[in-house]
PDB file of N, CA and C in Angstrom:
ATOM      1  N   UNK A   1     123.638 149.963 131.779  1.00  0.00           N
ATOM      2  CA  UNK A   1     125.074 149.714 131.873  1.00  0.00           C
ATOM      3  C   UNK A   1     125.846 151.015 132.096  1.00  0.00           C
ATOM      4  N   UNK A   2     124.903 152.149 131.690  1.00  0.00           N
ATOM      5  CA  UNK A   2     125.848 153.197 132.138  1.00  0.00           C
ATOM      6  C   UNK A   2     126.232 153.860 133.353  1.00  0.00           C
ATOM      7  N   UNK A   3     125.296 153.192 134.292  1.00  0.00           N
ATOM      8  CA  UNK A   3     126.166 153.613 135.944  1.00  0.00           C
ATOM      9  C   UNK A   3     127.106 152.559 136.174  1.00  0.00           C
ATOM     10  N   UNK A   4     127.359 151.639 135.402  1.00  0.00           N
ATOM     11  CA  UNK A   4     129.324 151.270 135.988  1.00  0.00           C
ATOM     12  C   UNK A   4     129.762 152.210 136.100  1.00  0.00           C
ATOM     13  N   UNK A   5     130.060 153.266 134.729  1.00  0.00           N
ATOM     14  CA  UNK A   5     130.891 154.315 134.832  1.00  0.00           C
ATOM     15  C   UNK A   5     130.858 155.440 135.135  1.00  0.00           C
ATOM     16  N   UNK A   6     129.405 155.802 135.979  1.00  0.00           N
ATOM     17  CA  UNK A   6     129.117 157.423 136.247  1.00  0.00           C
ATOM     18  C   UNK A   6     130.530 157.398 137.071  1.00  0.00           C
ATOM     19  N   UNK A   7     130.485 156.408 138.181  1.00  0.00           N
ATOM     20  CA  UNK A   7     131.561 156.831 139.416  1.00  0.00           C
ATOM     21  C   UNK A   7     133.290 157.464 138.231  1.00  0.00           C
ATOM     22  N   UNK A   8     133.079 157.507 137.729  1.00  0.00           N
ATOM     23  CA  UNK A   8     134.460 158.121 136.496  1.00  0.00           C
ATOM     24  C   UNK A   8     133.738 159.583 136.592  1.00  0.00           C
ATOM     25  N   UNK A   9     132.963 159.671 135.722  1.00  0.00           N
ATOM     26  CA  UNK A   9     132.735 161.210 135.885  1.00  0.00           C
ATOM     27  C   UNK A   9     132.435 161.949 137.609  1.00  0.00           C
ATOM     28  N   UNK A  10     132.209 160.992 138.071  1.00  0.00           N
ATOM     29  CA  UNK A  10     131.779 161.829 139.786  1.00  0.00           C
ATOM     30  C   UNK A  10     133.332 161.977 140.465  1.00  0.00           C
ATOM     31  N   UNK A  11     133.880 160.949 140.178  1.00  0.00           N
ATOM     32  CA  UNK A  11     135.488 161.033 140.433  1.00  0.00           C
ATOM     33  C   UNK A  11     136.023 162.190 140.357  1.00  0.00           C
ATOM     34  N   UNK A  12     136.037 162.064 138.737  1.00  0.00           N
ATOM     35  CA  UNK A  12     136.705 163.206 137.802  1.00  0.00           C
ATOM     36  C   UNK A  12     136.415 165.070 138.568  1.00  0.00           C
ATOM     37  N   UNK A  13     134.802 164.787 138.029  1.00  0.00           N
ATOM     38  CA  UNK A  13     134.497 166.396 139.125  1.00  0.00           C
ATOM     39  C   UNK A  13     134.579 166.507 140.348  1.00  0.00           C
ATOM     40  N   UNK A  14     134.716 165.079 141.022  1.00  0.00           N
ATOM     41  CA  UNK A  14     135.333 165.665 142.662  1.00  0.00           C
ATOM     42  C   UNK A  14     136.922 166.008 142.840  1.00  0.00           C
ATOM     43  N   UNK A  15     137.864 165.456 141.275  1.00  0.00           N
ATOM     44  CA  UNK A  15     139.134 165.802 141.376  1.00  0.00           C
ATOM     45  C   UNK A  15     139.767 167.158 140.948  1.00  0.00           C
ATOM     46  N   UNK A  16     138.075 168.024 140.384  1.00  0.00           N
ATOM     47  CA  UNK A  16     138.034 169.546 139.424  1.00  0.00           C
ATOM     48  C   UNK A  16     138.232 169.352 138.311  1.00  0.00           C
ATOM     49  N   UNK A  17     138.746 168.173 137.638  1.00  0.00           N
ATOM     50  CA  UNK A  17     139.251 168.293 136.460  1.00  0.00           C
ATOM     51  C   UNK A  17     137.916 167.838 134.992  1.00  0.00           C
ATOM     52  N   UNK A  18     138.388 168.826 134.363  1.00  0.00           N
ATOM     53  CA  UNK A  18     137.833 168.619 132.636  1.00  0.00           C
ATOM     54  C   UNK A  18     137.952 167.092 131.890  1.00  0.00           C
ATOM     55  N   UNK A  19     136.734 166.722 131.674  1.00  0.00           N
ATOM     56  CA  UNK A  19     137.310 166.010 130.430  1.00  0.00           C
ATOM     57  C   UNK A  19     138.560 165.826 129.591  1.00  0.00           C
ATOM     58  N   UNK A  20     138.841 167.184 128.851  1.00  0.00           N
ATOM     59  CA  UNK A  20     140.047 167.664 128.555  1.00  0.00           C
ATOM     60  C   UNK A  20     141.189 167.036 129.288  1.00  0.00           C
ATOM     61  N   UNK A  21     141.273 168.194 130.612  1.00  0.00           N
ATOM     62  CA  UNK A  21     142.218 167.603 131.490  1.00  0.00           C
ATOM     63  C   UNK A  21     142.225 166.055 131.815  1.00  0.00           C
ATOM     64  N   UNK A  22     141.064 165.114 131.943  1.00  0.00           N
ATOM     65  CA  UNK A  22     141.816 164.040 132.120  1.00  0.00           C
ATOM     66  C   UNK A  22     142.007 163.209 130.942  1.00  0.00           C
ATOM     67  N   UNK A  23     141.765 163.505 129.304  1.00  0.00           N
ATOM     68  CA  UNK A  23     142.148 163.327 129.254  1.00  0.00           C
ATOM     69  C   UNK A  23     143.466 163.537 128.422  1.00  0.00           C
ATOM     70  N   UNK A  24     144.015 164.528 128.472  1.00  0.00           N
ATOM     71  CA  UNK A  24     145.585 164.962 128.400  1.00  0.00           C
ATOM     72  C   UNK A  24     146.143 164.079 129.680  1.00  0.00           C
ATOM     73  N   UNK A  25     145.819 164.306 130.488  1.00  0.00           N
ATOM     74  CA  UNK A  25     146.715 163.493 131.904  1.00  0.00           C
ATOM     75  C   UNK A  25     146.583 162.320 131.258  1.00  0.00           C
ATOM     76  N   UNK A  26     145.719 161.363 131.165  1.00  0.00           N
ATOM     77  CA  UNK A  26     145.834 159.795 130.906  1.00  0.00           C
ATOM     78  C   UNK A  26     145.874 159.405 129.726  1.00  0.00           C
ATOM     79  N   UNK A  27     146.700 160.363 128.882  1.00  0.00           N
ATOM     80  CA  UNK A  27     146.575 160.014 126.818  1.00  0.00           C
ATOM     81  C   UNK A  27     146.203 159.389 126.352  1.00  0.00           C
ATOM     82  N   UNK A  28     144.707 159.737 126.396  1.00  0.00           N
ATOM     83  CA  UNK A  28     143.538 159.136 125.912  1.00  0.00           C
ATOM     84  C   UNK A  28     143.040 159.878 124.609  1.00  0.00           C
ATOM     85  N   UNK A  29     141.869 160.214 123.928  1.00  0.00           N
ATOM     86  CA  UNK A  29     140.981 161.223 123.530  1.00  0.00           C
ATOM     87  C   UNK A  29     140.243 161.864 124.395  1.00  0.00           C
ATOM     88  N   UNK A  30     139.665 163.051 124.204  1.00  0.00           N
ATOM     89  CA  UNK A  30     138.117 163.287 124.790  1.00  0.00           C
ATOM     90  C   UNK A  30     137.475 162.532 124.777  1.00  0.00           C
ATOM     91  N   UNK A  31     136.639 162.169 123.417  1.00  0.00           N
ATOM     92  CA  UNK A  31     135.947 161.435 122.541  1.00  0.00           C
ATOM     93  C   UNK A  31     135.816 159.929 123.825  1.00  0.00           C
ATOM     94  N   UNK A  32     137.197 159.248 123.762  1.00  0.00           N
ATOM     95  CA  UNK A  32     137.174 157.997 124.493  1.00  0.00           C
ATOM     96  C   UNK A  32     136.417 158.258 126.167  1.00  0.00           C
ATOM     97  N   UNK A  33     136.886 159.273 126.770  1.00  0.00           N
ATOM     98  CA  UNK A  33     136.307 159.307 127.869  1.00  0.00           C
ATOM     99  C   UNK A  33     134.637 160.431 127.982  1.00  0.00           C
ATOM    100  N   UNK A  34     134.491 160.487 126.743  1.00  0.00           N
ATOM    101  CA  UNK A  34     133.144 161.363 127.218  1.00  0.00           C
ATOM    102  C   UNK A  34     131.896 159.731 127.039  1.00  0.00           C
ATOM    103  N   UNK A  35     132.434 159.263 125.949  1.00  0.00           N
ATOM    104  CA  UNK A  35     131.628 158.158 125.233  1.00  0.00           C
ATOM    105  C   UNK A  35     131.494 157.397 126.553  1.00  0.00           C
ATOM    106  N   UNK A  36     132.693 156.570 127.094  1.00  0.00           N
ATOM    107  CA  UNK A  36     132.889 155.976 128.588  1.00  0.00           C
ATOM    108  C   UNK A  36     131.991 156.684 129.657  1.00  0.00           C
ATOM    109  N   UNK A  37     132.174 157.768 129.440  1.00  0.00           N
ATOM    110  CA  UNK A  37     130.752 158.321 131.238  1.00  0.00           C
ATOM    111  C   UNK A  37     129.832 158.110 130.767  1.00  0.00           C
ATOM    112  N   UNK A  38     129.520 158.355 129.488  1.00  0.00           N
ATOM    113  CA  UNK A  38     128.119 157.683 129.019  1.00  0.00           C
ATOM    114  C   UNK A  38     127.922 156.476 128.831  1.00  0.00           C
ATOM    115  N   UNK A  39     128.404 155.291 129.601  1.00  0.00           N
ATOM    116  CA  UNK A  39     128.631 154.079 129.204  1.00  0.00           C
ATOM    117  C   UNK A  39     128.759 153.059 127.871  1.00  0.00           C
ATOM    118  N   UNK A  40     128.631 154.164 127.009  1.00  0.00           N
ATOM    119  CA  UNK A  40     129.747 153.545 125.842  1.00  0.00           C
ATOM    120  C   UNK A  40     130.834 153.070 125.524  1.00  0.00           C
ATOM    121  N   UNK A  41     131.150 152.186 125.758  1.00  0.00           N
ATOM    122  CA  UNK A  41     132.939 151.493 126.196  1.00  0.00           C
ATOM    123  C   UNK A  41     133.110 150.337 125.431  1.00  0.00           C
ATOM    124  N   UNK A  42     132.116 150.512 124.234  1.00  0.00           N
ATOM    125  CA  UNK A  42     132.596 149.065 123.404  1.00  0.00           C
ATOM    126  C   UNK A  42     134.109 149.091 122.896  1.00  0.00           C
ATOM    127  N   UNK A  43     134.435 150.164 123.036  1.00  0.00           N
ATOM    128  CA  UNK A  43     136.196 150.006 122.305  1.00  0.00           C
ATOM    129  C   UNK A  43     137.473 150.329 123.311  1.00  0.00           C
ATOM    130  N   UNK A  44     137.160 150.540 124.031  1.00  0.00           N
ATOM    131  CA  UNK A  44     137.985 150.163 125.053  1.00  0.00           C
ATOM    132  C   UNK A  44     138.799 149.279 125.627  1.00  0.00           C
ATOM    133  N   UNK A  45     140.310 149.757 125.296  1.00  0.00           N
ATOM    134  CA  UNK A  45     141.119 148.526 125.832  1.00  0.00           C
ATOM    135  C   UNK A  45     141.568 148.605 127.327  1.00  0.00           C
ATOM    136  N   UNK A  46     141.864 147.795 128.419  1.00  0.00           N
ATOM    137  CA  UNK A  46     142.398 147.685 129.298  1.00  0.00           C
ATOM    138  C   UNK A  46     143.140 148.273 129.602  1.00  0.00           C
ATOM    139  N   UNK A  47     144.304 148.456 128.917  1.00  0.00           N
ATOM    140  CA  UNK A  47     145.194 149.383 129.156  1.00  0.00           C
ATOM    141  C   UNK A  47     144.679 150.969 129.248  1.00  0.00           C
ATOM    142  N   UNK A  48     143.957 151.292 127.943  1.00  0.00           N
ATOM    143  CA  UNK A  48     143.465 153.094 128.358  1.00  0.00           C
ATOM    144  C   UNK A  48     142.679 153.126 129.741  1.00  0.00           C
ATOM    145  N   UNK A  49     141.980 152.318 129.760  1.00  0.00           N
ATOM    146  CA  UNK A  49     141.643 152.218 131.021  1.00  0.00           C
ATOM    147  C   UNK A  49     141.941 152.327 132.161  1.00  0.00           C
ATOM    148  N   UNK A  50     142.535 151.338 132.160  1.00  0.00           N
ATOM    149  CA  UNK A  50     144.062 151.891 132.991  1.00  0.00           C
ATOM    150  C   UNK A  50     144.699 153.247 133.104  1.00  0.00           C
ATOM    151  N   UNK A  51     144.879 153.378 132.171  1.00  0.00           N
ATOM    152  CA  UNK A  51     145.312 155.222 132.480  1.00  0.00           C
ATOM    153  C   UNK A  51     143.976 156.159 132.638  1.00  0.00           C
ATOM    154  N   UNK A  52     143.298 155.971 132.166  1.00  0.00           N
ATOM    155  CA  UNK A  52     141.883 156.845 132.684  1.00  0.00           C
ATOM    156  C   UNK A  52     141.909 157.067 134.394  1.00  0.00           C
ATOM    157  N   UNK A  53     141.804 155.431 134.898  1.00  0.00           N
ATOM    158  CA  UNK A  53     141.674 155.308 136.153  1.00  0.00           C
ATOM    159  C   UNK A  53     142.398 155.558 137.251  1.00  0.00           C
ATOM    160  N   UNK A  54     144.235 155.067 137.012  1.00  0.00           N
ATOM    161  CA  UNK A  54     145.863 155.896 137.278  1.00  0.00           C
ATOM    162  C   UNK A  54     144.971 157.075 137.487  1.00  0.00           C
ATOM    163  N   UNK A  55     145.373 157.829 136.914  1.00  0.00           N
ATOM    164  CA  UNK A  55     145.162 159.450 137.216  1.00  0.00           C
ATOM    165  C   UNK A  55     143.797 159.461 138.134  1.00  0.00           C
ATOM    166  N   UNK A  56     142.815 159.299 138.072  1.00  0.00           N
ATOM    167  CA  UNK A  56     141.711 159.409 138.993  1.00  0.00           C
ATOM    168  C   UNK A  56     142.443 158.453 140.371  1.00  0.00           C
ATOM    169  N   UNK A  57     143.180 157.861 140.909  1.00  0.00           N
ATOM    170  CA  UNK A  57     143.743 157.133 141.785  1.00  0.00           C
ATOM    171  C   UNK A  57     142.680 156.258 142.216  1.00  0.00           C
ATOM    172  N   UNK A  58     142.332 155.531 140.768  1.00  0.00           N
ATOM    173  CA  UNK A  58     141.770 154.549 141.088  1.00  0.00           C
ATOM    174  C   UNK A  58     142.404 153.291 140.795  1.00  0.00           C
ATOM    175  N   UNK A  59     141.605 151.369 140.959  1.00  0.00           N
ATOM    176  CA  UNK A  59     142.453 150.501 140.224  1.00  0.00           C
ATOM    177  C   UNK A  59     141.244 149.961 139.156  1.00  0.00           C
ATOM    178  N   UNK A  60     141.882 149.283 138.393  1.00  0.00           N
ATOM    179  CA  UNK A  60     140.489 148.042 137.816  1.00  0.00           C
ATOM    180  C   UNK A  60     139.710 147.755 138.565  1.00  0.00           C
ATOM    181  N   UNK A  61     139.878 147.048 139.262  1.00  0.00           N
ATOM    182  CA  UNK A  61     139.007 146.543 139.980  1.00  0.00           C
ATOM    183  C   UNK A  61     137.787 147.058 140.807  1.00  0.00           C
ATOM    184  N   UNK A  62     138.116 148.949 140.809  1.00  0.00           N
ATOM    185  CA  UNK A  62     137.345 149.511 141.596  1.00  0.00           C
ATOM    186  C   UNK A  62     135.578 149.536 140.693  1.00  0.00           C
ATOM    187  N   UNK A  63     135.875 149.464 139.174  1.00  0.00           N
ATOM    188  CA  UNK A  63     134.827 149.151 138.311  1.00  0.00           C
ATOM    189  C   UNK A  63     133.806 148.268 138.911  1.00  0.00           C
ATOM    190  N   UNK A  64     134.269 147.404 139.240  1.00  0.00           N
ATOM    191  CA  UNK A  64     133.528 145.982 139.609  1.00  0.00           C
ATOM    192  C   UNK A  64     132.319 146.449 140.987  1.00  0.00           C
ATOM    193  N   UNK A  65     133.138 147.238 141.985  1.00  0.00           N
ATOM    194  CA  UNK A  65     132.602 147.273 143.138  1.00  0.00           C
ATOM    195  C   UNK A  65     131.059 148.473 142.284  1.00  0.00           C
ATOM    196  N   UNK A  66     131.442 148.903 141.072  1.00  0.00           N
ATOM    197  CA  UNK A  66     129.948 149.642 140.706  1.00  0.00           C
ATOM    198  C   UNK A  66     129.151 148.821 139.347  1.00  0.00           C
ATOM    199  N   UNK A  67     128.989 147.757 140.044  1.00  0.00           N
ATOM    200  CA  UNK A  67     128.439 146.432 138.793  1.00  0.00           C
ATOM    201  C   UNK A  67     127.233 146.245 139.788  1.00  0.00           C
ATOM    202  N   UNK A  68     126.435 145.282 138.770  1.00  0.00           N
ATOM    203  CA  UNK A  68     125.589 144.710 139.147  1.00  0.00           C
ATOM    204  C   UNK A  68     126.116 143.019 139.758  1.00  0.00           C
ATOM    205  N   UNK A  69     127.150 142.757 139.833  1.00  0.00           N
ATOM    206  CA  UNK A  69     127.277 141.724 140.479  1.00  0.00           C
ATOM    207  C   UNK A  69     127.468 141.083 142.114  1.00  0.00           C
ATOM    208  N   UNK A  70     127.182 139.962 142.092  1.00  0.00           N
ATOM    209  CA  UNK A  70     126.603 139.579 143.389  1.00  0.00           C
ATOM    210  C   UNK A  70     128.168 139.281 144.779  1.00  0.00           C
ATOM    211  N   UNK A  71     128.285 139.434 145.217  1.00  0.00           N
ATOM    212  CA  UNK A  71     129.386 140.100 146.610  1.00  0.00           C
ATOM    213  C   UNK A  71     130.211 138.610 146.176  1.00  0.00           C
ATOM    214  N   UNK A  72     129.753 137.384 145.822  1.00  0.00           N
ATOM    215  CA  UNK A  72     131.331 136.072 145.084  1.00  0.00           C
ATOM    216  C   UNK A  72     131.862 136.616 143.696  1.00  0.00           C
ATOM    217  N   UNK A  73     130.906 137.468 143.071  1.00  0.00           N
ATOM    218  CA  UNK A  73     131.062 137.636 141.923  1.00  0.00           C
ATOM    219  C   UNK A  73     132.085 139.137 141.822  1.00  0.00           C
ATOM    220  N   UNK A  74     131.547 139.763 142.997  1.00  0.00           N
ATOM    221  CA  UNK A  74     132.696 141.099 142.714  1.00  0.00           C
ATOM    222  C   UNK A  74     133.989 140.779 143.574  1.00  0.00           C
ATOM    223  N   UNK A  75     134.195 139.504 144.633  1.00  0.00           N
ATOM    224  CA  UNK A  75     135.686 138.823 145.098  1.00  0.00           C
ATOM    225  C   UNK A  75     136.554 138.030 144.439  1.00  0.00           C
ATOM    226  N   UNK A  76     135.514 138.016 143.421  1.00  0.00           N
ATOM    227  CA  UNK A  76     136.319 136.975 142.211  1.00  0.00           C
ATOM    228  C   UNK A  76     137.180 137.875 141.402  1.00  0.00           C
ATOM    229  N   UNK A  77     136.328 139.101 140.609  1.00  0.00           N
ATOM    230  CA  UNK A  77     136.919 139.989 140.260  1.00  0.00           C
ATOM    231  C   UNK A  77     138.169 140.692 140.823  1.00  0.00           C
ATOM    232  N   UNK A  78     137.801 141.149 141.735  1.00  0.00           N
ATOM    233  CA  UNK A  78     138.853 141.628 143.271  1.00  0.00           C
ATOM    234  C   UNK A  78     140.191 140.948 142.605  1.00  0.00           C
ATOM    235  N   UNK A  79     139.787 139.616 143.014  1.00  0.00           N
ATOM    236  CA  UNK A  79     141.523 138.458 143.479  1.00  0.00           C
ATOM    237  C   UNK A  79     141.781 138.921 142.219  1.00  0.00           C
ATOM    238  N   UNK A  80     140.916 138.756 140.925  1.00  0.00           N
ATOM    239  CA  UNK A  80     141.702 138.256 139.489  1.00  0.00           C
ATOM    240  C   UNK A  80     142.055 139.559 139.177  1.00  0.00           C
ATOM    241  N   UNK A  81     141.703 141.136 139.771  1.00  0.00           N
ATOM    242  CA  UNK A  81     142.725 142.195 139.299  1.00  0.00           C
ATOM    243  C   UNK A  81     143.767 142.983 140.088  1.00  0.00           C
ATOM    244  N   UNK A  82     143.762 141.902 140.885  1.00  0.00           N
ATOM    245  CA  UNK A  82     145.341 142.103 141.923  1.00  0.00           C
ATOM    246  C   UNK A  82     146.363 140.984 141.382  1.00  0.00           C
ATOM    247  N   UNK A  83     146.339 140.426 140.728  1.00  0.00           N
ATOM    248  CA  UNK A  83     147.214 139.101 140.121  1.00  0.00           C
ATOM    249  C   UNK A  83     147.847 140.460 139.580  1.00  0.00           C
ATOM    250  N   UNK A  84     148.969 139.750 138.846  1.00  0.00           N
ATOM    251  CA  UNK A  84     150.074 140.584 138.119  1.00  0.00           C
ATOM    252  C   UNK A  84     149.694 140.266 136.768  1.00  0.00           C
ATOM    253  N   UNK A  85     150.008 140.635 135.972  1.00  0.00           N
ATOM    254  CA  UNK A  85     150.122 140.464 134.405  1.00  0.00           C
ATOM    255  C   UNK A  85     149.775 138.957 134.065  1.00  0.00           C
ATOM    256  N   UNK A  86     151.064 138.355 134.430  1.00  0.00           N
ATOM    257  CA  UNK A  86     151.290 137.040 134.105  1.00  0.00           C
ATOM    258  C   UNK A  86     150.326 136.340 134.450  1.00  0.00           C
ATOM    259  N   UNK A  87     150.086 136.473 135.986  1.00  0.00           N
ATOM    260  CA  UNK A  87     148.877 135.319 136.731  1.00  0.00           C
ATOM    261  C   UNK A  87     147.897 135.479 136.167  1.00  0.00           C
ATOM    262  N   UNK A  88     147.397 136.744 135.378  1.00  0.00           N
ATOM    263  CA  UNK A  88     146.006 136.974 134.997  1.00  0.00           C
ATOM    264  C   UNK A  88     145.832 135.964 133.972  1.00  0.00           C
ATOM    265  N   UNK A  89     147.312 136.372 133.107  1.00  0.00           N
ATOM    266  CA  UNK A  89     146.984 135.936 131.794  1.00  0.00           C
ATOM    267  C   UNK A  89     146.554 134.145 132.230  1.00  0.00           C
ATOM    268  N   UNK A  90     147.300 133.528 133.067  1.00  0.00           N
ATOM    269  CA  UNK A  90     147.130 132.058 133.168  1.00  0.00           C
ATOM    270  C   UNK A  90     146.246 131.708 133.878  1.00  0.00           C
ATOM    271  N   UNK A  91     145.489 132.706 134.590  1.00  0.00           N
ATOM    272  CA  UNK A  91     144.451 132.228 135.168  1.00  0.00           C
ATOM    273  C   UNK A  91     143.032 132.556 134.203  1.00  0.00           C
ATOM    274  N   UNK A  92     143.320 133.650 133.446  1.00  0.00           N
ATOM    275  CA  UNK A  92     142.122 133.289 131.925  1.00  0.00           C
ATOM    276  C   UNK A  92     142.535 132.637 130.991  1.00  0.00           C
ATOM    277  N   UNK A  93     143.286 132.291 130.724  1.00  0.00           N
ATOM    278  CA  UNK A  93     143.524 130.624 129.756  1.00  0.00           C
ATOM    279  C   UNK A  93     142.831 129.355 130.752  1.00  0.00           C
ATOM    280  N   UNK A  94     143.326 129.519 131.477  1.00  0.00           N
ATOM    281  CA  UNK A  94     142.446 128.056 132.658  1.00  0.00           C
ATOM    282  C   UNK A  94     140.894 128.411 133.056  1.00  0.00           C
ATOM    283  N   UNK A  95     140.385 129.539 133.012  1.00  0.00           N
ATOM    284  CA  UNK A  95     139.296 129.874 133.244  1.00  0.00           C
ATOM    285  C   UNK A  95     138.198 129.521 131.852  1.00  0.00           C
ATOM    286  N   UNK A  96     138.855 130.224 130.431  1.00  0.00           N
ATOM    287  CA  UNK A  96     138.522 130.063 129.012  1.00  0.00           C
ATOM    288  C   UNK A  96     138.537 128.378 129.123  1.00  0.00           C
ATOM    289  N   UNK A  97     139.261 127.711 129.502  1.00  0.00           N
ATOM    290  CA  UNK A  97     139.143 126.556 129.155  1.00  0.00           C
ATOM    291  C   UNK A  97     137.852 125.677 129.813  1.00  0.00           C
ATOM    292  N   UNK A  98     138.027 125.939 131.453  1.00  0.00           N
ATOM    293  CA  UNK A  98     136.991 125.573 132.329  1.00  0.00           C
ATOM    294  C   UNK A  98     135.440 126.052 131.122  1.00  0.00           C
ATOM    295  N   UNK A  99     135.284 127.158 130.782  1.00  0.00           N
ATOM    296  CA  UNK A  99     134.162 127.484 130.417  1.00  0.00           C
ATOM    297  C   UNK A  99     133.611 126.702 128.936  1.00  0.00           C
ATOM    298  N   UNK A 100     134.762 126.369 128.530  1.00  0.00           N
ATOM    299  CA  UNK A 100     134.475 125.871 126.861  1.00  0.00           C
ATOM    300  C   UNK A 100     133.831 124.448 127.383  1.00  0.00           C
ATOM    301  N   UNK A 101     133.878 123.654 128.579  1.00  0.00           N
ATOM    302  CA  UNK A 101     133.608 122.453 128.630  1.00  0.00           C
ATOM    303  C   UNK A 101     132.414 122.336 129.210  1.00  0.00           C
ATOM    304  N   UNK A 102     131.681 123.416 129.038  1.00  0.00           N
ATOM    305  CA  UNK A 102     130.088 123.590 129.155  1.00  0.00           C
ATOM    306  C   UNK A 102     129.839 122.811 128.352  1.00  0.00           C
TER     307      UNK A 102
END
């Protein structure tokens, strides 16, 4: 699981910047983003994330394209992290629901 996130650290040193530096730029910890290149990301919220990635001029979604998932599975992702806030939220309440009726 930890090459989702190498492309963060390959980012990072193709942008010159320190750990440190990113994260002071994206007010994070160290700690949060050293743990993250090492694919440790159990505590990670969306939002730091978000700012991790902001500053690297990346989006969410660019995560996905370094998954193991299959080319419906990373367009699905795609659409659902270009929605806005709102759409997300209502399209994972309708999604959570679809799934509970397994």
């Amino acid at each position: 699981m930890a090459k989702r996130f190498e492309f963060i650290r390959d980012k990072r040193t193709d942008m010159g910047l320190t750990i440190e530096q990113l994260a002071k730029k994206s007010n994070v910890s160290v700690d949060l983003i050293s743990r993250l290149e090492r694919g440790n990301r159990d505590d990670i919220t969306i939002s730091r994330l978000e700012s991790i990635l902001t500053v690297l001029g990346l989006k969410l979604g660019d995560i996905f394209e370094h998954s193991e998932l299959d080319e419906r599975g990373n367009q699905f992702v795609k659409e659902f992290f270009s929605l806005n806030d709102q759409e997300r939220k209502r399209y994972t309440d309708i999604f959570l629901k679809i799934m509970s009726l397994k």
